[in-house]
Protein backbone atom coordinates (compact mmCIF):
# COMPACT_ATOMS: atom_id res chain seq x y z
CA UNK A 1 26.73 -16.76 0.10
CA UNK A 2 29.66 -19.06 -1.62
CA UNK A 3 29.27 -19.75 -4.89
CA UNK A 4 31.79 -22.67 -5.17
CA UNK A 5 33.91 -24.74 -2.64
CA UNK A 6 35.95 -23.37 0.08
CA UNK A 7 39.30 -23.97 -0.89
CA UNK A 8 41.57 -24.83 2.32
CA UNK A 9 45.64 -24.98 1.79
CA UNK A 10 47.33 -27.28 4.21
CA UNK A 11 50.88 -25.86 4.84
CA UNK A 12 53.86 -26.09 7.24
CA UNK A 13 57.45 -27.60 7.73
CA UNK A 14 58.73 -30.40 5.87
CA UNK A 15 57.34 -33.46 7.77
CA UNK A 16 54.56 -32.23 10.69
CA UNK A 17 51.93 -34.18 9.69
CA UNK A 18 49.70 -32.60 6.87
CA UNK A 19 49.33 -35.44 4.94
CA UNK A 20 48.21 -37.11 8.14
CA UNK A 21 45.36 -34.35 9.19
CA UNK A 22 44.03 -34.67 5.43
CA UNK A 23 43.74 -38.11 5.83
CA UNK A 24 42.01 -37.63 9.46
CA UNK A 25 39.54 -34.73 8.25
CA UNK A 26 38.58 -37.27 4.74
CA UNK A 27 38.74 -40.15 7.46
CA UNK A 28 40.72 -41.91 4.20
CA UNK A 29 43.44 -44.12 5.14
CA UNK A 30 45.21 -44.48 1.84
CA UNK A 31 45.34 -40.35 1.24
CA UNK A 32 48.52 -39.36 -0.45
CA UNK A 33 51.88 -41.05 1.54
CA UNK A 34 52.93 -40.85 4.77
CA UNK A 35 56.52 -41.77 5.67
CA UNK A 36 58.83 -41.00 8.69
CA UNK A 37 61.12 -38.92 6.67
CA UNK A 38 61.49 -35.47 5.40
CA UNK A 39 59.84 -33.99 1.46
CA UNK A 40 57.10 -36.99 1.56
CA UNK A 41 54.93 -34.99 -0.67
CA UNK A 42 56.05 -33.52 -3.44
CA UNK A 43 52.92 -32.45 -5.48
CA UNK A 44 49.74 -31.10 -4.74
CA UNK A 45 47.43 -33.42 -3.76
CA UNK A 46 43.82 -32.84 -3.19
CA UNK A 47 41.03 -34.57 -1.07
CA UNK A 48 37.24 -32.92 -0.92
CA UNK A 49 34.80 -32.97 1.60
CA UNK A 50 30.92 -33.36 0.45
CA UNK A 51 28.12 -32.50 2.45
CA UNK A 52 24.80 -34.61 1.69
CA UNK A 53 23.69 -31.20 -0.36
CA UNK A 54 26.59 -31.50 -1.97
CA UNK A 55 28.35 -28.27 -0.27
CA UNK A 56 32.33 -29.41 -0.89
CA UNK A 57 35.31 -28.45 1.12
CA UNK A 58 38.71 -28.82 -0.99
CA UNK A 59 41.86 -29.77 0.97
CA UNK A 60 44.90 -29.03 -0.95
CA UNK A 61 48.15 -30.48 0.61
CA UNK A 62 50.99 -29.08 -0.46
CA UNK A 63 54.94 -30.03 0.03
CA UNK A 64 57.01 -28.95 2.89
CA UNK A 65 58.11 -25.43 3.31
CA UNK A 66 61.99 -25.93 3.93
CA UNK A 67 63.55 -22.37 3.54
CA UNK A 68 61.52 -19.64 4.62
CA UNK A 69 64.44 -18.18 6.42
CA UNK A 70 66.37 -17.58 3.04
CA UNK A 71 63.46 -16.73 1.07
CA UNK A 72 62.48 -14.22 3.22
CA UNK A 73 65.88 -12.72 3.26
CA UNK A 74 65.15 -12.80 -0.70
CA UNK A 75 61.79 -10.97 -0.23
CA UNK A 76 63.54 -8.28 2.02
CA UNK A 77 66.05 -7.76 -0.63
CA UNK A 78 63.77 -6.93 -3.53
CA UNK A 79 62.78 -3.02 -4.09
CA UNK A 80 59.25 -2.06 -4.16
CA UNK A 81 55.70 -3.11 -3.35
CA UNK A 82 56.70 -2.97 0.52
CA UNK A 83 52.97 -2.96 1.93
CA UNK A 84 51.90 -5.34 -1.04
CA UNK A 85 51.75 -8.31 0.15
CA UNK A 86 50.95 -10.32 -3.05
CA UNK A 87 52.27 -8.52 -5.06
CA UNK A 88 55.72 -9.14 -3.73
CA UNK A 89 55.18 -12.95 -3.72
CA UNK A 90 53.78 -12.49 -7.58
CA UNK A 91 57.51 -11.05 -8.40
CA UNK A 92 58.82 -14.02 -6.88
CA UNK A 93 57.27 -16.52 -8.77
CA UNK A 94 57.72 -14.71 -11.66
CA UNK A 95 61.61 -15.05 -11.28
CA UNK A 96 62.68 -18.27 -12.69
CA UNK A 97 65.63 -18.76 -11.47
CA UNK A 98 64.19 -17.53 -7.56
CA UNK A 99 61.46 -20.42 -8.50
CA UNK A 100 64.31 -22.59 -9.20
CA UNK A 101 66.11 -21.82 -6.14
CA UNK A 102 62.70 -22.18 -3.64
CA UNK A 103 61.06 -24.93 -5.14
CA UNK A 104 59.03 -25.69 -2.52
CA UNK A 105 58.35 -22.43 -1.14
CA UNK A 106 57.33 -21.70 -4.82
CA UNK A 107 54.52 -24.33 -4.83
CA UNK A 108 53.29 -23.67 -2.04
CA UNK A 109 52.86 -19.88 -2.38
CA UNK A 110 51.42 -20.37 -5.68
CA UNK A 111 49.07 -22.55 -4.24
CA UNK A 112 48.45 -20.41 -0.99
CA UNK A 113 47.36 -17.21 -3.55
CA UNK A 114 44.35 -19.68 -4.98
CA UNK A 115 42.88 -20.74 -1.67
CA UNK A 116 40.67 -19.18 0.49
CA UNK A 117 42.57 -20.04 3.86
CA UNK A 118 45.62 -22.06 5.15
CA UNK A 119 46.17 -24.67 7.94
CA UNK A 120 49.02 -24.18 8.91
CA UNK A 121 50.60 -27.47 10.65
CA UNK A 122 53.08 -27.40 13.24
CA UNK A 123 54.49 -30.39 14.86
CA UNK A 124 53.81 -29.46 18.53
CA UNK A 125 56.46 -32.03 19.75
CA UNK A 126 59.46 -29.58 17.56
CA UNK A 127 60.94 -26.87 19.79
CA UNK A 128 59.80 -23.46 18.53
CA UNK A 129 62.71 -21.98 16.21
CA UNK A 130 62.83 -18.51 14.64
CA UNK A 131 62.38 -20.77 11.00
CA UNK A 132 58.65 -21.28 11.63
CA UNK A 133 58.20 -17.38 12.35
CA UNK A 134 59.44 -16.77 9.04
CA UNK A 135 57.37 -19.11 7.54
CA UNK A 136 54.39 -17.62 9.07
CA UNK A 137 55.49 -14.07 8.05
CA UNK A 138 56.41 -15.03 4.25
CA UNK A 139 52.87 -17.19 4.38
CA UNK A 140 51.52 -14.00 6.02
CA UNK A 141 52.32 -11.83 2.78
CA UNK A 142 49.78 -14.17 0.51
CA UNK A 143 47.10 -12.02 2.91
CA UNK A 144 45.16 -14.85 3.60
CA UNK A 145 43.59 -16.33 6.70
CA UNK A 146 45.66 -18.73 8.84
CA UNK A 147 44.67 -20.90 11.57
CA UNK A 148 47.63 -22.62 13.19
CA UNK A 149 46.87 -26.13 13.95
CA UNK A 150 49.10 -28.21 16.14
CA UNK A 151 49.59 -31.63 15.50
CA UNK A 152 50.68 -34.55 17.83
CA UNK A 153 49.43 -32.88 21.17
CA UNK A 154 48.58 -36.00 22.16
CA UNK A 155 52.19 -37.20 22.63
CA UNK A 156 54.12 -36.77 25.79
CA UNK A 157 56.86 -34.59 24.15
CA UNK A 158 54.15 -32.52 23.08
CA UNK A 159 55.19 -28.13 23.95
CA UNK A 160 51.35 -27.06 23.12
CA UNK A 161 51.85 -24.35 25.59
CA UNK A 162 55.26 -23.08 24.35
CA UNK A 163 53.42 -22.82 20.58
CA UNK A 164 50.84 -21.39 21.38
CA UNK A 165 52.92 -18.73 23.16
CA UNK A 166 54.61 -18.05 21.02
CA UNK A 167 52.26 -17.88 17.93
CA UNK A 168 50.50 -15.47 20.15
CA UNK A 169 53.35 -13.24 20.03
CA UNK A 170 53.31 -13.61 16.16
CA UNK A 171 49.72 -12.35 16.33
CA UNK A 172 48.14 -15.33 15.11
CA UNK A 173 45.36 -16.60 17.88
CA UNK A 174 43.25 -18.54 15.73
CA UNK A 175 45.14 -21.80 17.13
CA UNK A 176 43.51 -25.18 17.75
CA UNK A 177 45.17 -28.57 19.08
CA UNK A 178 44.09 -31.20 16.75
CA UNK A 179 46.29 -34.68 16.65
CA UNK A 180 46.01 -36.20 13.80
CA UNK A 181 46.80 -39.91 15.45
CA UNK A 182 44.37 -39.49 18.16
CA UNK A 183 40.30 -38.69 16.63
CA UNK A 184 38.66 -36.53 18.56
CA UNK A 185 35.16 -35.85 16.61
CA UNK A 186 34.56 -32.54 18.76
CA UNK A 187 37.75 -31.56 17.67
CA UNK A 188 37.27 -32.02 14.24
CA UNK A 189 34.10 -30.06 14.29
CA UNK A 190 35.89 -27.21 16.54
CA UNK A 191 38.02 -26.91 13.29
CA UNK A 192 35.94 -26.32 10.83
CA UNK A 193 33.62 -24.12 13.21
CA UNK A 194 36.96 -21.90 13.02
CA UNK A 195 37.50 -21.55 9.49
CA UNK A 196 33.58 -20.63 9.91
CA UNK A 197 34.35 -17.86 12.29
CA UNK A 198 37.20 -16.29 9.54
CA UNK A 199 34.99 -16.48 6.35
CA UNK A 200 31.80 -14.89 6.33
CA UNK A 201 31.79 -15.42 2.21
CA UNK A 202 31.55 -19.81 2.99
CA UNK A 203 29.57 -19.65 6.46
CA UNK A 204 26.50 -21.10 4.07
CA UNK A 205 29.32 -24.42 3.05
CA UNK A 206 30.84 -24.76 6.35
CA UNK A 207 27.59 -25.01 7.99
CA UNK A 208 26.17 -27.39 5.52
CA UNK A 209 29.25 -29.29 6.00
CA UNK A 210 29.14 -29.01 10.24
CA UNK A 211 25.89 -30.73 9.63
CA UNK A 212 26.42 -33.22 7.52
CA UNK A 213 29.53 -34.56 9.91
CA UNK A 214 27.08 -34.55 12.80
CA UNK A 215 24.87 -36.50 11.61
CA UNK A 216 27.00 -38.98 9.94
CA UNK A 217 28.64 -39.32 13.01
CA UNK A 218 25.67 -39.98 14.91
CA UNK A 219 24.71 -42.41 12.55
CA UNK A 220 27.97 -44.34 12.57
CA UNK A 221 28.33 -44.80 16.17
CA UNK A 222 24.33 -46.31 16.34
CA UNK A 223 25.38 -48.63 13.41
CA UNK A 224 28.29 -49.44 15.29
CA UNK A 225 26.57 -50.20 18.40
CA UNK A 226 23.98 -51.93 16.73
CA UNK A 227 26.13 -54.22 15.05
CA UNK A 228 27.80 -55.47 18.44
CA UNK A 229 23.96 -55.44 19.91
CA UNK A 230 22.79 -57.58 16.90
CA UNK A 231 25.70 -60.07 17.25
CA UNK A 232 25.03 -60.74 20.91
CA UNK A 233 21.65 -61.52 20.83
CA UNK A 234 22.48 -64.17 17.89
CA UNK A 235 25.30 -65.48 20.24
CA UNK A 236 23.38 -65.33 23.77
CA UNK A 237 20.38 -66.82 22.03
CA UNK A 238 21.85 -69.33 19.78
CA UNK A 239 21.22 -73.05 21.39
CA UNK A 240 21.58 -76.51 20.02
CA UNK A 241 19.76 -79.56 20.81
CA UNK A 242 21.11 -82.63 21.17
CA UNK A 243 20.37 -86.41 22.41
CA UNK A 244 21.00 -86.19 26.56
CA UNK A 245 23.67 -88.61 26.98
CA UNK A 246 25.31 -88.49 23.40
CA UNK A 247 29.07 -87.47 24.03
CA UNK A 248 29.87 -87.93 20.09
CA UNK A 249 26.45 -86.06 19.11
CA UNK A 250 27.55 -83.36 21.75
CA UNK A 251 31.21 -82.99 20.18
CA UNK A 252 30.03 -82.81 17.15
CA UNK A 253 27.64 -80.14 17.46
CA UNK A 254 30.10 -78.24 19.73
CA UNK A 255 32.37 -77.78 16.84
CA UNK A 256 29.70 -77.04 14.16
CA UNK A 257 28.44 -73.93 17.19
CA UNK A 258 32.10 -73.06 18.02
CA UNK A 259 32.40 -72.48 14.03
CA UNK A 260 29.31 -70.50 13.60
CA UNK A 261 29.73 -68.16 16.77
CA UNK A 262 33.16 -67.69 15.53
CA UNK A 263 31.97 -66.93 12.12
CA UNK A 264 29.50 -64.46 13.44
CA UNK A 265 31.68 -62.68 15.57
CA UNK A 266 34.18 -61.81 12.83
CA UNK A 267 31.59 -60.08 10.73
CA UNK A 268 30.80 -57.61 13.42
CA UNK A 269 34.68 -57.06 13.83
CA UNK A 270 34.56 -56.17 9.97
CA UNK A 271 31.19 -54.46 10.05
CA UNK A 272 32.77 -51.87 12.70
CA UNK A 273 36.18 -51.62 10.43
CA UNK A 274 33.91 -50.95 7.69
CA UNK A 275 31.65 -48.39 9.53
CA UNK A 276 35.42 -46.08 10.90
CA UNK A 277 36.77 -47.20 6.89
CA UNK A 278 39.52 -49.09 8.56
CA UNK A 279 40.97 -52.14 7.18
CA UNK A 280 42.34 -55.54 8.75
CA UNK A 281 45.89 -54.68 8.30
CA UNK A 282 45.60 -51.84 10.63
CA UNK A 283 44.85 -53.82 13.69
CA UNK A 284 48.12 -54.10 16.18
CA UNK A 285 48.58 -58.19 16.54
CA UNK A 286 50.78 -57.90 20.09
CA UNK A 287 47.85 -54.93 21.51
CA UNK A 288 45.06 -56.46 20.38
CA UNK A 289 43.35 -59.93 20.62
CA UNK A 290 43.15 -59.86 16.87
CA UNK A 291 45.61 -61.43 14.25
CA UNK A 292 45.06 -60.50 10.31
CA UNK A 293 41.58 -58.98 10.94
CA UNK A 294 40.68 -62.43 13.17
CA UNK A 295 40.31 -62.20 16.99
CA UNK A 296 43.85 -63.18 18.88
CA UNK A 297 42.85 -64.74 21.82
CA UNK A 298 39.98 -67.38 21.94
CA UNK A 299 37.18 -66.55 24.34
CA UNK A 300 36.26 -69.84 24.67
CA UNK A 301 39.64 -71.33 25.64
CA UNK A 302 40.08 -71.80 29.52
CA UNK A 303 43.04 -69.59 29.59
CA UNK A 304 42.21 -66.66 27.64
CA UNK A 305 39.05 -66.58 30.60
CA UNK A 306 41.13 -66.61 33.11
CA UNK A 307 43.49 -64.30 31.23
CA UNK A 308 40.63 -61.85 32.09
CA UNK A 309 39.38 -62.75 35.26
CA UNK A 310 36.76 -65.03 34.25
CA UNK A 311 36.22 -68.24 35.83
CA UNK A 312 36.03 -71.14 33.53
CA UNK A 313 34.89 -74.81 33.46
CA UNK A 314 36.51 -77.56 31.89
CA UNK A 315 34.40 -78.02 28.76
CA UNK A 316 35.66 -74.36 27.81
CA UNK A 317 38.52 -75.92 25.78
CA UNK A 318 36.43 -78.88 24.76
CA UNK A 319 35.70 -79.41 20.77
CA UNK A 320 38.62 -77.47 19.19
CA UNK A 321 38.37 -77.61 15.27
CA UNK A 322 36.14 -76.07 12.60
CA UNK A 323 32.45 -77.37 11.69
CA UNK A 324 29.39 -76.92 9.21
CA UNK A 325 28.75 -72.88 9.16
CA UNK A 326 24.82 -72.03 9.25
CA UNK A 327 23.81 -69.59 6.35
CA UNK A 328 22.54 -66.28 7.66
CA UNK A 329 21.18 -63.62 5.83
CA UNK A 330 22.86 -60.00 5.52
CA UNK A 331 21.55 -56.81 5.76
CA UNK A 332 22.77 -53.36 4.71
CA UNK A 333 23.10 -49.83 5.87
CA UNK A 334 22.98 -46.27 4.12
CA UNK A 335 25.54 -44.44 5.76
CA UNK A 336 27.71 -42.10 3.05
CA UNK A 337 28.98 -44.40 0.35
CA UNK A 338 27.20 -47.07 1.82
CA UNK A 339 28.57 -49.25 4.87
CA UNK A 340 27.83 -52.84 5.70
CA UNK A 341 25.54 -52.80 9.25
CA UNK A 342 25.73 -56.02 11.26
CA UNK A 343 23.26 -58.91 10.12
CA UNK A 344 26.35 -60.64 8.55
CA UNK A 345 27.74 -63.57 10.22
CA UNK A 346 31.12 -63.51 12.64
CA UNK A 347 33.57 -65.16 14.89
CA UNK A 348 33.98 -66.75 18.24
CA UNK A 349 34.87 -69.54 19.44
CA UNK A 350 34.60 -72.57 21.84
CA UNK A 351 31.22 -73.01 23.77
CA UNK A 352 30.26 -74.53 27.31
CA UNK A 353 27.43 -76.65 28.50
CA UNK A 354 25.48 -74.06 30.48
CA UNK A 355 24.75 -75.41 34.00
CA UNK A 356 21.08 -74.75 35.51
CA UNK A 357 17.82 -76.55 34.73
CA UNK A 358 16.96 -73.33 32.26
CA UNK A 359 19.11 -75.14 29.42
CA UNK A 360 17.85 -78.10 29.92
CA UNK A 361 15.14 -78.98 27.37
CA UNK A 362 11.65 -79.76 28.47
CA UNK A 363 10.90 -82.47 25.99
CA UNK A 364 12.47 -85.69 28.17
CA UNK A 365 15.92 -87.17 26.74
CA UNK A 366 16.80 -84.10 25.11
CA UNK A 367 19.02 -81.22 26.23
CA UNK A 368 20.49 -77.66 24.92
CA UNK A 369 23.75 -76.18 24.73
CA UNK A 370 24.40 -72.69 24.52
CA UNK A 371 27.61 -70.20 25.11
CA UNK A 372 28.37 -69.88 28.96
CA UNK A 373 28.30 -66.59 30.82
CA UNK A 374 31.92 -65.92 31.41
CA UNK A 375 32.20 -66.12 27.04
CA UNK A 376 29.69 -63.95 26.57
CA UNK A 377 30.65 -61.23 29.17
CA UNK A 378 34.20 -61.56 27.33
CA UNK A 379 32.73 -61.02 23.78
CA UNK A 380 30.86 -57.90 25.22
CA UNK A 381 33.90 -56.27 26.77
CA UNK A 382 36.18 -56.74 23.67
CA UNK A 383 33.53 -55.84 21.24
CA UNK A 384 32.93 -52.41 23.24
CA UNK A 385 36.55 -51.95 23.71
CA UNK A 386 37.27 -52.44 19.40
CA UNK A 387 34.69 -49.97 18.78
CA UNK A 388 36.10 -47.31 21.32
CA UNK A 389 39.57 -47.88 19.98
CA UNK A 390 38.07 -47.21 16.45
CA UNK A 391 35.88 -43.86 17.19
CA UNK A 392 39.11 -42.97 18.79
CA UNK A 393 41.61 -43.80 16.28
CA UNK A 394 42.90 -40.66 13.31
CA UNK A 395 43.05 -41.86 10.08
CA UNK A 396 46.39 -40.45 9.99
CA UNK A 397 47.81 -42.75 12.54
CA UNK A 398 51.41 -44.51 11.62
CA UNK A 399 50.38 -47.09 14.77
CA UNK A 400 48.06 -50.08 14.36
CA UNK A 401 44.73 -49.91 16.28
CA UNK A 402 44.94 -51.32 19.55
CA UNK A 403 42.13 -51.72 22.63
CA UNK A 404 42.14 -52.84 25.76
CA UNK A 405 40.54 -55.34 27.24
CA UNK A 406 39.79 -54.82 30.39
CA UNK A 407 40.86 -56.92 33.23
CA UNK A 408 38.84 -59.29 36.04
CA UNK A 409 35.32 -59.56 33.70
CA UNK A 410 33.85 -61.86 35.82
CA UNK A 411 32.53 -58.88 38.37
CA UNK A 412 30.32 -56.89 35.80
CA UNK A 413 27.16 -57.99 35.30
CA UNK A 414 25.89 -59.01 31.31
CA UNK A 415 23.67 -56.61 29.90
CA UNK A 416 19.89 -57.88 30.77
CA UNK A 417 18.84 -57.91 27.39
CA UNK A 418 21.66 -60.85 27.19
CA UNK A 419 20.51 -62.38 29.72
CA UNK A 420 17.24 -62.49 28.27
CA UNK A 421 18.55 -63.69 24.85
CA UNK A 422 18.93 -67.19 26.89
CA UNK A 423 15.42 -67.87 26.89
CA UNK A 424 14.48 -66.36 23.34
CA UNK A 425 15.78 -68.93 20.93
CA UNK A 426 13.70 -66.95 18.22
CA UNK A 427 15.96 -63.41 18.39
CA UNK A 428 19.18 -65.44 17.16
CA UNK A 429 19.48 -65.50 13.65
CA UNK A 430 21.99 -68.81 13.92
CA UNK A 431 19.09 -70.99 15.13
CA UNK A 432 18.31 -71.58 11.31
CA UNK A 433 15.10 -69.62 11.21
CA UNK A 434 12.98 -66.58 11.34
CA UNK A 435 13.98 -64.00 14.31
CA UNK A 436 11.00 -62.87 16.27
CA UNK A 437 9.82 -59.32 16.33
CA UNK A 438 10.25 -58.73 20.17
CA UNK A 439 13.98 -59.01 19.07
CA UNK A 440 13.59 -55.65 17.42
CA UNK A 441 13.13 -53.90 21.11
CA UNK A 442 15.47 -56.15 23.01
CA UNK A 443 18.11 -54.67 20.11
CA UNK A 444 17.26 -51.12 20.90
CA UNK A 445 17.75 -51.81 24.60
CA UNK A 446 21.03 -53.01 24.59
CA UNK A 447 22.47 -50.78 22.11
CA UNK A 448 21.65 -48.32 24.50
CA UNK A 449 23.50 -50.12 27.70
CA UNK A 450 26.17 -50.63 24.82
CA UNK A 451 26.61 -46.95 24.75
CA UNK A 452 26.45 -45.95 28.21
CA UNK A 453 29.61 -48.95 28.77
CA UNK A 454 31.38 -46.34 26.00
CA UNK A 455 30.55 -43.46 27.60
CA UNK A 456 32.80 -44.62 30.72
CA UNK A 457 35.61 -45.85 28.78
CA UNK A 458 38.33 -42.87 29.32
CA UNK A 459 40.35 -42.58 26.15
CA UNK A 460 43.01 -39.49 25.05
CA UNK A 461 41.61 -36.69 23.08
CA UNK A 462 43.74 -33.99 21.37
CA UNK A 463 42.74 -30.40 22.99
CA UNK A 464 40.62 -27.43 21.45
């Protein structure tokens, strides 16, 4: 059994990403620095995993090895202590002037000597040079366990198959495919279920950990969905009354809705960057139908529907402008240092008169207005699509987040709890009151459908 945390070294060339894989694994954004150029980190910097029993992993990155191939000639040349592995990288660091000389190396072998294992990062898109072999064989001499891990398999240039060749013929098979720009949450927990298969002495941490990731993942994603569920009930079930007849009632109200759906909407966009600890600045403008953190393209406006299929009426574009925002009340979640769930309010954006005697209300001279079909199938798809993009998105990403919005809408069907929301003006929290309790199993049911639409979204993931 471990007494104290497993102590992981993350090595490799100058510049393959292991400032990016720390920041994937601590799913931490602002991690150390992470620039396109060579000798980004010069320090050891550390980030630590903690289980809910408080089991802790220690990362340790470390700067960029940039001249094995000499110091290993310097190794060669130095009598005694042939079979010694450690013992030959001890005399190293104990000559100044060879510490001097290596910098880098020197760090980093320091460092490897206190860890447990290394993660040894390789830039899969780099051809394989005779430079990495020697860093692997002067890593080698630390006698510590190594697991290669190749970075950026995702990309097109990627030569997994020519690395993992040749590592084989290196003798190191403990390799695993893990980009650091593309999350794959299998992935992550094939990692750590290999550094459990090489140390016996922190099985008891690793499992803890393996545990505690499941389960938090679990509970992110039904937060998530729940979030989007919760938000399109209050949309599909918010309704207005107004004087039949009244066009300067009806504009006015349409702009104090159009201002509270949009205001609604927006929280659940920040309740899902919250949930994947993303921020507004990491969403790509020209991908994505969101600008600053705020949604891009209006779902109301007659365009943007038809933009994605949807057939739209002429009130779509009717009552542009902001309006009186209804107070709603928030609620919270418990998910690791605590993550905001979706009661909050959010966005949207312009709302029709629904057609059909259903939104008509009974009580004579008075009638309802409520978001059409075509806005609400739109707000489902994008909603879906931002979450997907975010389970889907490493931490250590350069890019900006960016979904996609799938095109011609109007053929898929709105989830039947939706549907149901029209006639249940007591589930939407906008409405100014109370929410019913039947809202509490209409919720469950669509989270649900919400997660089978995920399910069938096809998105990359890096290989095991």
């Amino acid at each position: 059994m471990s007494s104290g945390p497993l102590k992981v070294a993350i090595v490799g060339h100058t510049n393959t990403g292991k400032t990016s894989l720390v920041r994937t694994l601590t799913h931490d954004r602002d991690f150390g620095e992470v620039r396109d150029e060579s000798g980004t980190t010069r320090r050891i910097a550390r980030g630590e995993l903690v289980a809910a029993d408080g089991a802790r992993i220690q990362l340790n990155d470390s700067p960029g090895l940039e001249n094995a191939p000499a110091l290993l000639d310097w190794l060669d040349g130095v009598s005694g202590e042939r079979h010694d592995g450690p013992a030959r990288i001890r005399r190293f660091l104990d000559d100044s002037d060879a510490v001097e000389r290596f910098d880098h190396e020197a760090r980093v072998l320091e460092l490897m000597l206190a860890m447990d294992v290394a993660l040894y990062v390789i830039d899969a898109r780099e051809p394989v040079l005779e430079k990495y072999q020697d860093e692997l064989a002067v890593l080698g001499l630390c006698a510590r366990p190594i697991v290669a891990v190749l970075n950026f398999t995702a990309s097109d240039s990627s030569r997994e198959a020519q690395w993992r060749d040749a590592l084989a013929r290196v003798r190191l098979h403990t390799v695993l495919a893990f980009d650091a720009a593309v999350r794959d949450p299998a992935t992550e927990l094939a990692l750590f279920e290999k550094l459990k298969s090489q140390l016996d002495h922190h099985a008891d941490v690793l499992s803890a950990w393996l545990g505690h990731r499941r389960a938090e993942e679990r509970q992110r994603r039904q937060a998530a969905l729940e979030a989007i569920a919760a938000m399109l009930l209050d949309v599909a079930a918010c309704v207005r009354e107004i004087e039949a007849g009244s066009e300067t009632e009806r504009q006015q109200v349409w702009r104090e809705l159009r201002a509270t759906i949009h205001q609604r909407e927006q929280a659940c966009v920040d309740t899902l960057l919250e949930l994947y600890r993303f921020g507004r600045e990491d969403y790509d403008e020209a991908e994505l139908p969101v600008s600053d953190g705020r949604w891009h393209a209006d779902p109301f406006d007659p365009e943007t529907l038809r933009h994605y299929g949807l057939r739209a009426s002429s009130h779509a574009a009717a009552g542009a402008g902001g309006g009186a925002l209804v107070d709603v009340a928030t609620g919270g979640l418990s998910l690791g240092a605590g993550m905001l769930a979706g009661a909050a309010l959010g966005a949207g954006t312009g709302l029709v008169r629904s057609a059909g005697s259903r939104l008509i209300d009974r009580l004579r001279g008075r009638e309802r207005i409520q978001v059409s079909d075509a806005v609400a199938r739109l707000m489902v798809a994008r909603s879906v699509e931002l979450l997907a993009a975010l389970m889907h998105r490493g931490h250590g990403s350069p890019d900006r987040i960016r979904a996609r919005v799938v095109a011609a809408l109007d053929k898929r069907r709105l989830p039947r709890a939706v549907r149901r929301a029209r006639h249940h003006p007591d589930w939407s929290a906008l409405n100014g009151g109370g929410v019913s309790g039947s809202r509490s199993t209409a919720l469950a049911e669509l989270a649900a459908e919400l997660n089978d639409s995920l399910e069938s979204l096809a998105w990359p993931k890096s290989g095991a």
